[in-house]
PDB file of N, CA and C in Angstrom:
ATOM      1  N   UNK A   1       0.842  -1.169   0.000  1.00  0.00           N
ATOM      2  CA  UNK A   1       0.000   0.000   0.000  1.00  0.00           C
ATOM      3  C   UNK A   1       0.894   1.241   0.000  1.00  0.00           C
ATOM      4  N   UNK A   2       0.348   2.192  -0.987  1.00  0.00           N
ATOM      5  CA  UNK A   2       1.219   3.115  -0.936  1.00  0.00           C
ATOM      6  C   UNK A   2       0.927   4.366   0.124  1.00  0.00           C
ATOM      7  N   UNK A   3       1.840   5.203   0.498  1.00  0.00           N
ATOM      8  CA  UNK A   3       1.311   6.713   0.957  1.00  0.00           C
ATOM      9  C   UNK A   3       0.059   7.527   0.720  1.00  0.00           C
ATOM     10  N   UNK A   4       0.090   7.997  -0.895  1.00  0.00           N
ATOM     11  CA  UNK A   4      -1.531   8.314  -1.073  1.00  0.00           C
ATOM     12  C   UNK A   4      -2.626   7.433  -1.267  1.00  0.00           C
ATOM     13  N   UNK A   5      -1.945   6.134  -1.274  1.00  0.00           N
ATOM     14  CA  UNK A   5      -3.709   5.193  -1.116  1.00  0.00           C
ATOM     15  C   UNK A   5      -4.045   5.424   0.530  1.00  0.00           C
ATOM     16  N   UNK A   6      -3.404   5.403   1.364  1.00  0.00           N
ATOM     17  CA  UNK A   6      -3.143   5.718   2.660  1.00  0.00           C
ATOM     18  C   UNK A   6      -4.138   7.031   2.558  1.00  0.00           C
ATOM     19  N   UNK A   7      -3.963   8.381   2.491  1.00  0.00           N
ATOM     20  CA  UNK A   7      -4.158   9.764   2.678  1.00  0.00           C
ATOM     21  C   UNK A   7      -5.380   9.902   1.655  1.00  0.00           C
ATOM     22  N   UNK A   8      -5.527   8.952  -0.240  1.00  0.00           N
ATOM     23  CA  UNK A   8      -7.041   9.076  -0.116  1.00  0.00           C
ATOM     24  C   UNK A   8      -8.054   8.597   0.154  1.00  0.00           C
ATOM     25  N   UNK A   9      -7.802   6.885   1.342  1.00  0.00           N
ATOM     26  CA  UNK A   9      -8.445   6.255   1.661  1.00  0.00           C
ATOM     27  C   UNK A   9      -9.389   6.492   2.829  1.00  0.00           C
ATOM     28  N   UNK A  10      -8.672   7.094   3.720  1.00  0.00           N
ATOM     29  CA  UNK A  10      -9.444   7.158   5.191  1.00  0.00           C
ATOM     30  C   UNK A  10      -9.349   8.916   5.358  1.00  0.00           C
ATOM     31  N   UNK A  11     -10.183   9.398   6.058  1.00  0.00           N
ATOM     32  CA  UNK A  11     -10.189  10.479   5.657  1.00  0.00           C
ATOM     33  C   UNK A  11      -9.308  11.573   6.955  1.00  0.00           C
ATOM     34  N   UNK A  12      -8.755  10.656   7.614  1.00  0.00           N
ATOM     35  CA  UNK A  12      -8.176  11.463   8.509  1.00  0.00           C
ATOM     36  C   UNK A  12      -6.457  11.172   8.134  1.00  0.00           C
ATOM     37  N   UNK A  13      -6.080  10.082   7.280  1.00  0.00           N
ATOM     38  CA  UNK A  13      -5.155   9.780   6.586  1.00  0.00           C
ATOM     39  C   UNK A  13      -4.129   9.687   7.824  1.00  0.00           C
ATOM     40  N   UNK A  14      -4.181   9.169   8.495  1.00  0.00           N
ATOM     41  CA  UNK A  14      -3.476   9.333   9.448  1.00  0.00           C
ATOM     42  C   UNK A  14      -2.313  10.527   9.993  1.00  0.00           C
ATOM     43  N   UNK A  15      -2.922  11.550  10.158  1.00  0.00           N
ATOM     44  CA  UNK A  15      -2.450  12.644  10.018  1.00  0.00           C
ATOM     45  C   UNK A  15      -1.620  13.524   8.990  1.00  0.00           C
ATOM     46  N   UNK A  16      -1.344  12.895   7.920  1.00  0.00           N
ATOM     47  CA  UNK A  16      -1.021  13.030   6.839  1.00  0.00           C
ATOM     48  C   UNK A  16      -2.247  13.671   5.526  1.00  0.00           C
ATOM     49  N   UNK A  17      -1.598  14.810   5.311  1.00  0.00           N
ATOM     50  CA  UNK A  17      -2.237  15.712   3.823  1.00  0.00           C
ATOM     51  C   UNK A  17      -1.106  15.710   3.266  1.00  0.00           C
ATOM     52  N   UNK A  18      -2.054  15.788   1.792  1.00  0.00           N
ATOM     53  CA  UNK A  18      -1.193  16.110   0.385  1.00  0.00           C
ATOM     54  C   UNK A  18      -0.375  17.298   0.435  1.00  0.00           C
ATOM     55  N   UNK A  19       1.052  16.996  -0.366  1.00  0.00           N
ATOM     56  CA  UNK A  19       1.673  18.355  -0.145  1.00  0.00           C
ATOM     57  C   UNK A  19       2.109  19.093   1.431  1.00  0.00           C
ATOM     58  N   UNK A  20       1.898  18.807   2.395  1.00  0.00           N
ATOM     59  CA  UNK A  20       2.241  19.380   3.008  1.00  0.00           C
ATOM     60  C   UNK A  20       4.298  19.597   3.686  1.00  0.00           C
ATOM     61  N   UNK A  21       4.407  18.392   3.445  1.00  0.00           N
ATOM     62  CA  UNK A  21       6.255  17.889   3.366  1.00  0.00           C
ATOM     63  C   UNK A  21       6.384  18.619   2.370  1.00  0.00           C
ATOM     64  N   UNK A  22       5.695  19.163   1.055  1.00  0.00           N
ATOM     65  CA  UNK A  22       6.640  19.793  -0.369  1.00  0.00           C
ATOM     66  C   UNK A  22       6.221  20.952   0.361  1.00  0.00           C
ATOM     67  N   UNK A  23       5.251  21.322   0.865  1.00  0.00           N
ATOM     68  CA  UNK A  23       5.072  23.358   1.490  1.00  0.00           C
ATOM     69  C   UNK A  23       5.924  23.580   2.272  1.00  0.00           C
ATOM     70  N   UNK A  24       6.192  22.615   3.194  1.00  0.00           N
ATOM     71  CA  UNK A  24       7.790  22.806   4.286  1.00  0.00           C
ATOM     72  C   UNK A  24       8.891  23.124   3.619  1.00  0.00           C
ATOM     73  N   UNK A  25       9.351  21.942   2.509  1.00  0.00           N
ATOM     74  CA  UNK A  25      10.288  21.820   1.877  1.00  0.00           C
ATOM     75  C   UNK A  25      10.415  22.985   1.353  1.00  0.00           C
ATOM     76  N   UNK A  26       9.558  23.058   0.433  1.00  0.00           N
ATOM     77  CA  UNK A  26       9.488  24.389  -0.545  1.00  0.00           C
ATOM     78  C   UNK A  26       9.984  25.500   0.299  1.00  0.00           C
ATOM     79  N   UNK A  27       9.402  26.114   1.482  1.00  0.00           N
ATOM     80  CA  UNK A  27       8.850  27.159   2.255  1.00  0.00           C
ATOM     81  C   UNK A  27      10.882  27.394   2.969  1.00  0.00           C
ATOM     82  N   UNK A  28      11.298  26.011   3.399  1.00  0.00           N
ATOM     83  CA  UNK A  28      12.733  26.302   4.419  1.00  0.00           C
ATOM     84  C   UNK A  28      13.991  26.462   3.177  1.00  0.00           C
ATOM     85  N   UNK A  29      13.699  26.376   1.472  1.00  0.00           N
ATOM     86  CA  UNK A  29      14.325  26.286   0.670  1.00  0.00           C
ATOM     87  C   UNK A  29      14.712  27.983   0.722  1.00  0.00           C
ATOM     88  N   UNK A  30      13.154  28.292   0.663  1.00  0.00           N
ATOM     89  CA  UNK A  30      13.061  30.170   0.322  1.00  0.00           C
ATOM     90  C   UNK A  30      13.550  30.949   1.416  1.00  0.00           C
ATOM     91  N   UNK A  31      13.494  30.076   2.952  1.00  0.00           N
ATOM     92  CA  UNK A  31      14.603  30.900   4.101  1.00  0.00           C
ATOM     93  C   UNK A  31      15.624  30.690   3.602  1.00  0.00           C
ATOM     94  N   UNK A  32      16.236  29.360   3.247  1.00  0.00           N
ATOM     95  CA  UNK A  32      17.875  29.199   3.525  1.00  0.00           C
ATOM     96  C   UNK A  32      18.057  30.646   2.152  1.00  0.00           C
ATOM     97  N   UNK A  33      17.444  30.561   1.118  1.00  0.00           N
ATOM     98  CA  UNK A  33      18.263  31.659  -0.245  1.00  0.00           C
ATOM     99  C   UNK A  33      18.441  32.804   0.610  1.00  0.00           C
ATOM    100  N   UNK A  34      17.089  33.166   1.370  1.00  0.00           N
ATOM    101  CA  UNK A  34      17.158  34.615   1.479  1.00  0.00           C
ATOM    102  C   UNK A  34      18.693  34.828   2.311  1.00  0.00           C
ATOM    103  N   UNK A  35      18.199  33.724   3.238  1.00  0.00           N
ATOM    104  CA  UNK A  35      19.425  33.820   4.416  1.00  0.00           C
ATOM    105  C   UNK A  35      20.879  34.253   3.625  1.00  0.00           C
ATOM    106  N   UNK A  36      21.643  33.086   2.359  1.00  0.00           N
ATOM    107  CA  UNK A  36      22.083  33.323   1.899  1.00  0.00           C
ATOM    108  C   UNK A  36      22.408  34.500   1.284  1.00  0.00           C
ATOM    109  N   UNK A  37      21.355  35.193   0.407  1.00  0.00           N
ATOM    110  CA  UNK A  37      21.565  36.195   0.319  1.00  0.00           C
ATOM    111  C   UNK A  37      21.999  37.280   0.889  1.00  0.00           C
ATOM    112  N   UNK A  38      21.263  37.490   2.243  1.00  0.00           N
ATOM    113  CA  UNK A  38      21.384  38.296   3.356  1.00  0.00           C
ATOM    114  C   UNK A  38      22.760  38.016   3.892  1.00  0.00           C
ATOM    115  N   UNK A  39      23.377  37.125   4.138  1.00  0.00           N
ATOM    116  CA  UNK A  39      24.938  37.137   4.559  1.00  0.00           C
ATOM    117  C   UNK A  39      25.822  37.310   3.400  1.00  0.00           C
ATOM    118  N   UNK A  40      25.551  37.653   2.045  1.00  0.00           N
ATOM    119  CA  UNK A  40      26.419  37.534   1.077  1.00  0.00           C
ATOM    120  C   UNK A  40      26.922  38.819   0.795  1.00  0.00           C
ATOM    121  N   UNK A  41      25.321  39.545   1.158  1.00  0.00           N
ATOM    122  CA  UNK A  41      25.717  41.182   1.288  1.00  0.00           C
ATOM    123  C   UNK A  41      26.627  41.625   2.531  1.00  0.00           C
ATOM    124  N   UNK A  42      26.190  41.120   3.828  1.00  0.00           N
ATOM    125  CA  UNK A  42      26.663  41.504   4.826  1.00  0.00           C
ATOM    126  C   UNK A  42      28.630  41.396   4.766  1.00  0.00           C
ATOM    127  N   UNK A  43      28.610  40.044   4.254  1.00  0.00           N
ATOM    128  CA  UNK A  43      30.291  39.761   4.243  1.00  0.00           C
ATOM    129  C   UNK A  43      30.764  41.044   3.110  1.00  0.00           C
ATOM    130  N   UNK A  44      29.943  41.080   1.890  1.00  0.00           N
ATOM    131  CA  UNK A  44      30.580  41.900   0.706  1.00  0.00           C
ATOM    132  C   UNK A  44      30.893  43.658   1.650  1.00  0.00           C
ATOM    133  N   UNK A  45      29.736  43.838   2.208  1.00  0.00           N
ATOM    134  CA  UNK A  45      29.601  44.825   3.097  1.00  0.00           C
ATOM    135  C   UNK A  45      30.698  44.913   4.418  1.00  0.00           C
ATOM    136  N   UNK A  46      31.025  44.154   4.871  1.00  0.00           N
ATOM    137  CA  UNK A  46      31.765  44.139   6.138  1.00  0.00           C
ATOM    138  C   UNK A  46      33.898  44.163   5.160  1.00  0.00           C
ATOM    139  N   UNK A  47      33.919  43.445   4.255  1.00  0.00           N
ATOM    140  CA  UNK A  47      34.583  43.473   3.387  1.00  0.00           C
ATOM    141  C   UNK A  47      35.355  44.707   3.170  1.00  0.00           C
ATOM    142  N   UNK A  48      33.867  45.808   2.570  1.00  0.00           N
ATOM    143  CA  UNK A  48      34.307  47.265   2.344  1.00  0.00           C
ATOM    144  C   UNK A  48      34.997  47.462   3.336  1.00  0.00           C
ATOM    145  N   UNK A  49      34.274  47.740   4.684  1.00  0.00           N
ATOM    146  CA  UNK A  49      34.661  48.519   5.619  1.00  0.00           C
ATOM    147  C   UNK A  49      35.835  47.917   6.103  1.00  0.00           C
ATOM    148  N   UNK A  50      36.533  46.511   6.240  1.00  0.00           N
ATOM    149  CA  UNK A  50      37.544  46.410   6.395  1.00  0.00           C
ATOM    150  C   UNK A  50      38.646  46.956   5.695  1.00  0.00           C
ATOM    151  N   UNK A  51      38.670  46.956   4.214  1.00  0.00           N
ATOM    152  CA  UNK A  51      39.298  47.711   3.712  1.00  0.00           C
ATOM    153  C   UNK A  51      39.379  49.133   3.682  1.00  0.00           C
ATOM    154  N   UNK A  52      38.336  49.537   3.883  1.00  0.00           N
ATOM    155  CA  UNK A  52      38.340  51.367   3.922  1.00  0.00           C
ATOM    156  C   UNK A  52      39.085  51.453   5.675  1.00  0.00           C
ATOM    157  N   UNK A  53      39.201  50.971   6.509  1.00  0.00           N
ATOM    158  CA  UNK A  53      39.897  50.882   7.986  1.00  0.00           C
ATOM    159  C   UNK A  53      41.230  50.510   8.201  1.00  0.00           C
ATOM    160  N   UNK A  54      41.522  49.915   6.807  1.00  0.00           N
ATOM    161  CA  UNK A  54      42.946  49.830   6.758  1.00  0.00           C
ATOM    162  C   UNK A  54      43.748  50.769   5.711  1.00  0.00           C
ATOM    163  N   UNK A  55      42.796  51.353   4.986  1.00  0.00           N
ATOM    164  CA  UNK A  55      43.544  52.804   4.195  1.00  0.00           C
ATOM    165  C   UNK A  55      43.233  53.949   5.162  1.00  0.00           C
ATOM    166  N   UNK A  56      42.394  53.615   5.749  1.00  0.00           N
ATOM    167  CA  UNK A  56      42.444  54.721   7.046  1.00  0.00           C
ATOM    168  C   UNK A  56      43.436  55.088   7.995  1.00  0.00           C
ATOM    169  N   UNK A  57      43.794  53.426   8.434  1.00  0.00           N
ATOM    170  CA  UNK A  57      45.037  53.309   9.817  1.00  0.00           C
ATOM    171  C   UNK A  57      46.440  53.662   8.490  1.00  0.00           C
ATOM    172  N   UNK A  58      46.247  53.199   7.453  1.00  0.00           N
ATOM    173  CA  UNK A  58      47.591  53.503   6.697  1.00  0.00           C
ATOM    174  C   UNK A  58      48.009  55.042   6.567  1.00  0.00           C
ATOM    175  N   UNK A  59      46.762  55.780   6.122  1.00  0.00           N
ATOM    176  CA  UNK A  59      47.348  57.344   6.250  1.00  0.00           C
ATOM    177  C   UNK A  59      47.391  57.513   7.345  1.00  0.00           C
ATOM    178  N   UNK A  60      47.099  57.508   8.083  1.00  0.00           N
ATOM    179  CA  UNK A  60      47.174  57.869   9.796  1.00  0.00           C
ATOM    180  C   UNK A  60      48.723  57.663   9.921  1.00  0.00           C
ATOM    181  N   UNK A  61      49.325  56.440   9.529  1.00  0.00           N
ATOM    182  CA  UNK A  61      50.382  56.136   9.995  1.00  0.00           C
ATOM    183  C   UNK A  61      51.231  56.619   9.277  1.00  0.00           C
ATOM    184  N   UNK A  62      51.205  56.855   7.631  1.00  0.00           N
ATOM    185  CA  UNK A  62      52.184  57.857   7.076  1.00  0.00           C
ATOM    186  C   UNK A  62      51.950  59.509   7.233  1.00  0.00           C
ATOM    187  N   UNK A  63      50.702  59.801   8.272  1.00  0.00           N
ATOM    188  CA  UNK A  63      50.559  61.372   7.777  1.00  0.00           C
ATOM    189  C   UNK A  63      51.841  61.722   9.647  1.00  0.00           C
ATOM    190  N   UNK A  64      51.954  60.307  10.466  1.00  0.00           N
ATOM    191  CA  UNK A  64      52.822  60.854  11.591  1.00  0.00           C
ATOM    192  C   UNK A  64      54.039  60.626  10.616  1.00  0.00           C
ATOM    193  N   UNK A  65      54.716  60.321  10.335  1.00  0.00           N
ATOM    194  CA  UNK A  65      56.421  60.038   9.325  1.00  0.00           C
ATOM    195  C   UNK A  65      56.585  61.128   8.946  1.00  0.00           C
ATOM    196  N   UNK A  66      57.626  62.165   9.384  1.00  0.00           N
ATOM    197  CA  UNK A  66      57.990  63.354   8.519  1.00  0.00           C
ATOM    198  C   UNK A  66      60.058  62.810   7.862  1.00  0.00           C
ATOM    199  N   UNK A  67      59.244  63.356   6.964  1.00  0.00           N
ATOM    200  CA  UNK A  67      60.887  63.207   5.665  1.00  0.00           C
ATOM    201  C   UNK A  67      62.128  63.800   6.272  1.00  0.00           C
ATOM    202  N   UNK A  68      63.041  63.338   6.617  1.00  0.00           N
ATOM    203  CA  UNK A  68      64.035  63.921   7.296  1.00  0.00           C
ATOM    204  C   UNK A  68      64.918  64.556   6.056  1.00  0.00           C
ATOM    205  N   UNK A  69      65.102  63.449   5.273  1.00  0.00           N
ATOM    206  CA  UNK A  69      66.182  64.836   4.110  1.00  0.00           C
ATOM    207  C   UNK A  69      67.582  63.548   4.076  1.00  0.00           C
ATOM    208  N   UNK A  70      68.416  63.958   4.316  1.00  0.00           N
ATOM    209  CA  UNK A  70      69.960  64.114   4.658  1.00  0.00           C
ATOM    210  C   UNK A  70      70.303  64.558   6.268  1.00  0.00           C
ATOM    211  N   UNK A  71      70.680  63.478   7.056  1.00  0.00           N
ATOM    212  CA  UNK A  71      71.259  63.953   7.980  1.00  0.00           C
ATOM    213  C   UNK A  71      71.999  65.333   8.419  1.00  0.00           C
ATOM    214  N   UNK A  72      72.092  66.452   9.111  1.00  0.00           N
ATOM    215  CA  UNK A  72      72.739  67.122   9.208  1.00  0.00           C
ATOM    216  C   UNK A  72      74.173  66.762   9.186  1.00  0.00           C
ATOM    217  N   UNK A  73      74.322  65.845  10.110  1.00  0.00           N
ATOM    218  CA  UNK A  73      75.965  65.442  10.234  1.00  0.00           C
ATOM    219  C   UNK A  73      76.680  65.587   8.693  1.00  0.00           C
ATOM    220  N   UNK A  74      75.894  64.503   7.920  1.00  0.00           N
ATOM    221  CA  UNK A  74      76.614  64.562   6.842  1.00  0.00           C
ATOM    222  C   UNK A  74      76.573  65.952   6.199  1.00  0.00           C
ATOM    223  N   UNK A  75      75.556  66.785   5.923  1.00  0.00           N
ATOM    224  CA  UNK A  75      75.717  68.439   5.287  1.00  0.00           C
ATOM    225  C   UNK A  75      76.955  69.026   6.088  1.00  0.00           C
ATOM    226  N   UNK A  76      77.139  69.325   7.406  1.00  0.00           N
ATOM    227  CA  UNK A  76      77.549  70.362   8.094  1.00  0.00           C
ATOM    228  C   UNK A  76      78.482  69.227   9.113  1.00  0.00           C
ATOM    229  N   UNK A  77      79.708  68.712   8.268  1.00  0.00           N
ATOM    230  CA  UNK A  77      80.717  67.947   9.409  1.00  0.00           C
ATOM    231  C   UNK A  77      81.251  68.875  10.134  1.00  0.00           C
ATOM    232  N   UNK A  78      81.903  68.155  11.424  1.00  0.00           N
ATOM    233  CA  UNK A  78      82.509  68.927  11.899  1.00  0.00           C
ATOM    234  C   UNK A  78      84.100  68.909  11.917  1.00  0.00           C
ATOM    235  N   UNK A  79      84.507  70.416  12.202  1.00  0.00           N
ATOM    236  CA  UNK A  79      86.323  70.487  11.830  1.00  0.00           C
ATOM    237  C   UNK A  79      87.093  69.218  12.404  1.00  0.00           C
ATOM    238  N   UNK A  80      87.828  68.608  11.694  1.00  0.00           N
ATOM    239  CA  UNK A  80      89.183  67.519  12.470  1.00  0.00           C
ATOM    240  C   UNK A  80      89.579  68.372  14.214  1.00  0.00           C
ATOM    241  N   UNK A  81      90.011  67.883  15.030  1.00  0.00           N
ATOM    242  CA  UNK A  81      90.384  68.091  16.033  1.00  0.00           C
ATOM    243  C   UNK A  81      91.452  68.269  15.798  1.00  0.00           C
ATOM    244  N   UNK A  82      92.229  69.151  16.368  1.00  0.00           N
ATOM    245  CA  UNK A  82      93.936  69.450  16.568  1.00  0.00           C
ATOM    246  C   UNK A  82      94.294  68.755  17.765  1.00  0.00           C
ATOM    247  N   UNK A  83      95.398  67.872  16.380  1.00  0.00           N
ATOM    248  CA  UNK A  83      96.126  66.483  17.321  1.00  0.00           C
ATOM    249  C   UNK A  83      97.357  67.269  18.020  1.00  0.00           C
ATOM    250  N   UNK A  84      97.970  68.340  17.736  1.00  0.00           N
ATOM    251  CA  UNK A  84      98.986  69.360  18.088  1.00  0.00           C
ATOM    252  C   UNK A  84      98.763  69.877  19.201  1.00  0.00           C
ATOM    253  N   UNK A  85      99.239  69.340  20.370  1.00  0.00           N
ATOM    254  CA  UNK A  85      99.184  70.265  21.161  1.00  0.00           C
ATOM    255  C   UNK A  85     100.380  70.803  22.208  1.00  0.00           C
TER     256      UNK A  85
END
């Protein structure tokens, strides 16, 4: 005996209606996409902002660095010492 000889035989089918396992099915298919969806943005989204937080901390960290040049020492040596004394 099959399932729907079961469900159109007796009319309480033993708690069993047509379709109702495919309306579940169907119904937790259309959470999991959205879900999917909804975290696909969030990561693409969280993504940005990681990157925009690290060109952030990067100028931060080159706008403290000032260019020194050339040592003074080397421009402006100083005279030999007089070994003569």
């Amino acid at each position: 005996m099959k399932i729907m000889d079961i469900i159109s035989e007796s009319p309480a089918g033993y708690g069993m209606q047509k379709g109702i396992a495919m309306n579940r099915k169907v119904n937790a298919t259309n959470i999991n996409q959205t879900k999917r969806a909804n975290n696909k943005n969030s990561d693409a989204n969280r993504e940005l902002n990681i990157a925009n937080k690290a060109l952030t901390r990067r100028a931060s960290r080159l706008s403290k660095k000032m260019a020194t040049g050339m040592p003074q020492r080397i421009l402006n040596p100083q005279p030999a010492q007089d070994t003569q004394q």
